[in-house]
N, C-alpha and C. Protein backbone atom coordinates (compact mmCIF):
# COMPACT_ATOMS: atom_id res chain seq x y z
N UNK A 1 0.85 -1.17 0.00
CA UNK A 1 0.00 0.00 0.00
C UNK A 1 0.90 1.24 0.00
N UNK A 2 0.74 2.00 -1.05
CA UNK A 2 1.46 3.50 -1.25
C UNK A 2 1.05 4.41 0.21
N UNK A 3 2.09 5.48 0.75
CA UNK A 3 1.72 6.32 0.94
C UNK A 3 0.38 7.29 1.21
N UNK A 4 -0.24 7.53 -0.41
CA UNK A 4 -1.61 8.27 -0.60
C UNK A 4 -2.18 7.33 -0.20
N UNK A 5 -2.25 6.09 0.00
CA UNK A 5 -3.55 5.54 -0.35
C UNK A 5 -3.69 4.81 1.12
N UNK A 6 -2.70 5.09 1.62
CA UNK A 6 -2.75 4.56 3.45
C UNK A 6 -3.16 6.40 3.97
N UNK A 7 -2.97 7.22 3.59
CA UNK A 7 -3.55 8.19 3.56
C UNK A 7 -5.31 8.68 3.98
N UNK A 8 -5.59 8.02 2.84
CA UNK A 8 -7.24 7.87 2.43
C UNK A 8 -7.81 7.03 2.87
N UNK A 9 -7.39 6.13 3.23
CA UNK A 9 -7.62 5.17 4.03
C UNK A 9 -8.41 5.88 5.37
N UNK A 10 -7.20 6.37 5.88
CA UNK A 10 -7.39 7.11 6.86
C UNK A 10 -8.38 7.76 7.46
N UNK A 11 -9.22 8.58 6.09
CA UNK A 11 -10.11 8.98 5.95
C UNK A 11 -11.60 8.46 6.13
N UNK A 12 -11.35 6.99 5.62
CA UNK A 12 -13.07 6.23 5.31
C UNK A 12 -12.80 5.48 5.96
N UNK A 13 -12.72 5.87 7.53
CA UNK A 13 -13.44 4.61 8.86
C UNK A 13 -15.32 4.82 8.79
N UNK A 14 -15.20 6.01 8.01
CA UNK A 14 -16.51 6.18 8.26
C UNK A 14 -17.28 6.57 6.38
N UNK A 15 -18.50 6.42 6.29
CA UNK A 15 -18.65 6.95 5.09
C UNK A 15 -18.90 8.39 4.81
N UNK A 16 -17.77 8.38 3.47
CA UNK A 16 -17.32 10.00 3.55
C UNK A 16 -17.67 10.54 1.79
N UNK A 17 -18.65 11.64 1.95
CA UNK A 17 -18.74 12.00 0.23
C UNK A 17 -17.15 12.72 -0.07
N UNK A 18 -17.23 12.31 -1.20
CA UNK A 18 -16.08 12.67 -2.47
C UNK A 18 -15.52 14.14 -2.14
N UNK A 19 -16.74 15.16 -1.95
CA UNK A 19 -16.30 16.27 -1.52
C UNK A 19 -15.71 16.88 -0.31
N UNK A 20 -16.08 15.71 0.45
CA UNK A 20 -15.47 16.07 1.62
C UNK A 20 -13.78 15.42 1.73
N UNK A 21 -13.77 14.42 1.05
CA UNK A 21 -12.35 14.18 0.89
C UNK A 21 -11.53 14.73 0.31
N UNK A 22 -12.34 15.73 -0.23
CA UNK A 22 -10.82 16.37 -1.52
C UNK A 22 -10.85 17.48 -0.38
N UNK A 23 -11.76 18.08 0.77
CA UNK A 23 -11.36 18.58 1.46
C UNK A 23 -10.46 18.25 2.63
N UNK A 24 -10.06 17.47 2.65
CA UNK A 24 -9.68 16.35 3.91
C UNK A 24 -8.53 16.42 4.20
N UNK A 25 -8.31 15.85 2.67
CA UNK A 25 -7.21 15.61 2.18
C UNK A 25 -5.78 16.52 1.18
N UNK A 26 -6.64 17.24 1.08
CA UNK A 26 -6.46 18.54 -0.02
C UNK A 26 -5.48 18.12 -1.16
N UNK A 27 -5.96 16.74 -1.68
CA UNK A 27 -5.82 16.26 -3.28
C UNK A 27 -6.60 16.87 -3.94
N UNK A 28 -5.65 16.97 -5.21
CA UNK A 28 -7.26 17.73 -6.46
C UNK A 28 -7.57 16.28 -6.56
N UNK A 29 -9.01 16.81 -7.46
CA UNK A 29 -10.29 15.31 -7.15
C UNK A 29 -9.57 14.21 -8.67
N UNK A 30 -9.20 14.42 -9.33
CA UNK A 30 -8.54 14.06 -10.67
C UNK A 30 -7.44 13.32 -9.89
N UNK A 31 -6.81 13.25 -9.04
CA UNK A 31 -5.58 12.60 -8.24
C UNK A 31 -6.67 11.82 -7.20
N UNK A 32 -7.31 12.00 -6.62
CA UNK A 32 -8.20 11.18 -5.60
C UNK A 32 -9.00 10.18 -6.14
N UNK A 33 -9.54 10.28 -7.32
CA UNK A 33 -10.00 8.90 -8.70
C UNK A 33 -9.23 8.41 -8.75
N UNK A 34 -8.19 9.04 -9.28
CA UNK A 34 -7.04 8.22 -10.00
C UNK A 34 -6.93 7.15 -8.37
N UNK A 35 -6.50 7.31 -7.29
CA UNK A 35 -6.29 6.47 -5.77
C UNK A 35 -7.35 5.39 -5.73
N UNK A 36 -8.51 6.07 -5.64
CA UNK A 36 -10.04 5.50 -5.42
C UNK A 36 -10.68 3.64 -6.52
N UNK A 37 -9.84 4.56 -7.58
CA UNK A 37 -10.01 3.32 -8.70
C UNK A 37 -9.39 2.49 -8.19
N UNK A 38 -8.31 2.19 -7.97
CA UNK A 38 -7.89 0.77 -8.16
C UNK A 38 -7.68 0.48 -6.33
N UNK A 39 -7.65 0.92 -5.20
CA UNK A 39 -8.69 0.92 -4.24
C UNK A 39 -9.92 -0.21 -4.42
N UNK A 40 -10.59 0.60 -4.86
CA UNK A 40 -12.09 -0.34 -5.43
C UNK A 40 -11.99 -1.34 -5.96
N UNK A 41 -10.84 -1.24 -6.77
CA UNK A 41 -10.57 -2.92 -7.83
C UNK A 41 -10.27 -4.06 -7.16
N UNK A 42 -9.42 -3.43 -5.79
CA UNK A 42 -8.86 -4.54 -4.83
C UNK A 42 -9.41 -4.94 -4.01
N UNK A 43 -10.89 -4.00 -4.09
CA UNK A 43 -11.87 -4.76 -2.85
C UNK A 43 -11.64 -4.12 -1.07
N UNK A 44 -10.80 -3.06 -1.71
CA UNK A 44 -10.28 -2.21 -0.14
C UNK A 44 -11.27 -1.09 0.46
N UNK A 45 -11.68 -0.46 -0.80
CA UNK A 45 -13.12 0.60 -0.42
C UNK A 45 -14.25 0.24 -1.14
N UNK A 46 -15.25 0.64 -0.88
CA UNK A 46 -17.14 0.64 -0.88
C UNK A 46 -16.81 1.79 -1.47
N UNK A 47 -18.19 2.04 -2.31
CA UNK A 47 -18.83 3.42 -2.72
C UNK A 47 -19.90 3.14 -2.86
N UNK A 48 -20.66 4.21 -2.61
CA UNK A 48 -22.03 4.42 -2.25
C UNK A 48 -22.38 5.40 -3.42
N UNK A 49 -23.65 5.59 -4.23
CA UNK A 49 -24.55 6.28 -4.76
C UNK A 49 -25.88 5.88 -5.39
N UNK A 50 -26.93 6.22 -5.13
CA UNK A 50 -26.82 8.06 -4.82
C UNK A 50 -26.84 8.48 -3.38
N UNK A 51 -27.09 7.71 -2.18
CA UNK A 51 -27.38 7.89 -0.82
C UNK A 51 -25.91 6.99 0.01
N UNK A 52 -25.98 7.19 0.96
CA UNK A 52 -24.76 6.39 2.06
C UNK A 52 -25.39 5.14 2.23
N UNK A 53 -26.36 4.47 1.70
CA UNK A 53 -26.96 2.84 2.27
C UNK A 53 -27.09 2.16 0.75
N UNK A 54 -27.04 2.71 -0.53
CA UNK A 54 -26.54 1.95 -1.56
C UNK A 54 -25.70 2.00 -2.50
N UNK A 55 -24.98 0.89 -1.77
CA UNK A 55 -23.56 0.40 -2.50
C UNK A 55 -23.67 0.09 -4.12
N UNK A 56 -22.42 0.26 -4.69
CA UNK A 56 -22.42 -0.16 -5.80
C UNK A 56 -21.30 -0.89 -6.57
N UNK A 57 -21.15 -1.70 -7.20
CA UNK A 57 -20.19 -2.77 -7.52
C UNK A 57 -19.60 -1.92 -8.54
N UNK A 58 -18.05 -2.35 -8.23
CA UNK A 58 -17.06 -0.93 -8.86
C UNK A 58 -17.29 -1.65 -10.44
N UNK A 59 -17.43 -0.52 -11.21
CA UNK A 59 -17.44 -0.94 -12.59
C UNK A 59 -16.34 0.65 -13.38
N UNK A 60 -15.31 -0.27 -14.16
CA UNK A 60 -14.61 1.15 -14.38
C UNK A 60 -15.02 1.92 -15.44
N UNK A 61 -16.03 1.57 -16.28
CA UNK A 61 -16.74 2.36 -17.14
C UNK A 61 -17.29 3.41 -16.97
N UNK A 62 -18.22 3.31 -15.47
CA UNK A 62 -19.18 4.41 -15.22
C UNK A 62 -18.58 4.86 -13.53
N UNK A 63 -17.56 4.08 -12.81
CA UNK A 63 -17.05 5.16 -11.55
C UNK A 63 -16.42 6.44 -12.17
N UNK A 64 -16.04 6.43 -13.56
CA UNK A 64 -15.60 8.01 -14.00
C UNK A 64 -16.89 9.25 -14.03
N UNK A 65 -18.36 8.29 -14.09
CA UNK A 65 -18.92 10.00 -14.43
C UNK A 65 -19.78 9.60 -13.00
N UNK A 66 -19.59 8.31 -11.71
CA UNK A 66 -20.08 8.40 -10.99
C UNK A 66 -19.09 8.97 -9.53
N UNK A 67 -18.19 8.42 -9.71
CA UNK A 67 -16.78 8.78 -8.73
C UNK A 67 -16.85 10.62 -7.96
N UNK A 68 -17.53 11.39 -7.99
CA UNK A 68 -17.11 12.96 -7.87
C UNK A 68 -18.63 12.71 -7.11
N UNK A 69 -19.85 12.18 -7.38
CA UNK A 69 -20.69 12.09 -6.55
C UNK A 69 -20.90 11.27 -5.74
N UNK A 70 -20.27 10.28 -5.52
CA UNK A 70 -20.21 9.08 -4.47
C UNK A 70 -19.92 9.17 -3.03
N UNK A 71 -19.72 8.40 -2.52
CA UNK A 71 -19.30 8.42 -1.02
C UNK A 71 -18.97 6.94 -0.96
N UNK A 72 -17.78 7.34 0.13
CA UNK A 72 -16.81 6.10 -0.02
C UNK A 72 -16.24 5.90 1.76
N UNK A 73 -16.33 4.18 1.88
CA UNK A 73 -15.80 3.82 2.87
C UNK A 73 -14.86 2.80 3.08
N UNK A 74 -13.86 2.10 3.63
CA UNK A 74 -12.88 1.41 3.97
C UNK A 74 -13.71 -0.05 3.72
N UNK A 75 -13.21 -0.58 2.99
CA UNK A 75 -13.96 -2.16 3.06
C UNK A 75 -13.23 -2.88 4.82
N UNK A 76 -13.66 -4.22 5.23
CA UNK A 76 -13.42 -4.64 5.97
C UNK A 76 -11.44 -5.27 5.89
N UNK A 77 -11.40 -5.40 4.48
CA UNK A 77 -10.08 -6.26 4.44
C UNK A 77 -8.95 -4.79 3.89
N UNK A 78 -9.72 -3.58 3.96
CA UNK A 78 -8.99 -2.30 3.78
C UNK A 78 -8.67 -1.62 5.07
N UNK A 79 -9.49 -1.82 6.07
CA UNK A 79 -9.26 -1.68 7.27
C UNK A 79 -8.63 -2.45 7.74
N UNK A 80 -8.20 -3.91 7.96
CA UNK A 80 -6.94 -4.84 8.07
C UNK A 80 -5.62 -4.48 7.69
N UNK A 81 -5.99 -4.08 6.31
CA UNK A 81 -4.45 -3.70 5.81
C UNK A 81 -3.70 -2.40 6.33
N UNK A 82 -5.08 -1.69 6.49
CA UNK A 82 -4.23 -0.34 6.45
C UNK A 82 -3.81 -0.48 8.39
N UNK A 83 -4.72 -1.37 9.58
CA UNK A 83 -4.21 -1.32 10.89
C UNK A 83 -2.98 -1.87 10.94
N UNK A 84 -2.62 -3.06 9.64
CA UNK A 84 -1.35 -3.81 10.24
C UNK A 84 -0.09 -3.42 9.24
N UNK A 85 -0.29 -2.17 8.92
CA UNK A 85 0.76 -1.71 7.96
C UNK A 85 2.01 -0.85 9.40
């Protein structure tokens, strides 16, 4: 796990919209996708839209025009990695 992305981690113990992470974190949001994607691919974070109670199965076609409105949290085996790093 990089740096940024034990970072962001950091961030989604809890579920957190997109906007509030680029405040958080103070990544531009174009660098926080770019993290978020492959994150998601590994099964480390959840995203949620359009509400915080439905999830959605990462698909990389459409997390580009859905990713900026989402909300995102630490999967269970993302929270493992990132406590025993």
């Amino acid at each position: 796990m990089t740096d940024p992305e034990f970072d962001l981690l950091d961030e989604l113990y809890f579920v957190t919209p997109f906007r509030l992470l680029v405040e958080r974190t103070g990544r531009p949001a174009a660098e926080l996708l770019a993290l978020l994607g492959p994150l998601l691919e590994k099964g480390l974070v959840r995203y949620y839209w359009p509400d915080p109670d439905t999830e959605l199965a990462y698909e990389p076609t459409s997390f580009g025009a859905l990713g900026r409105d989402a909300s995102y949290l630490a999967s269970k085996e993302g929270l493992l990695q990132h406590n025993t790093r």
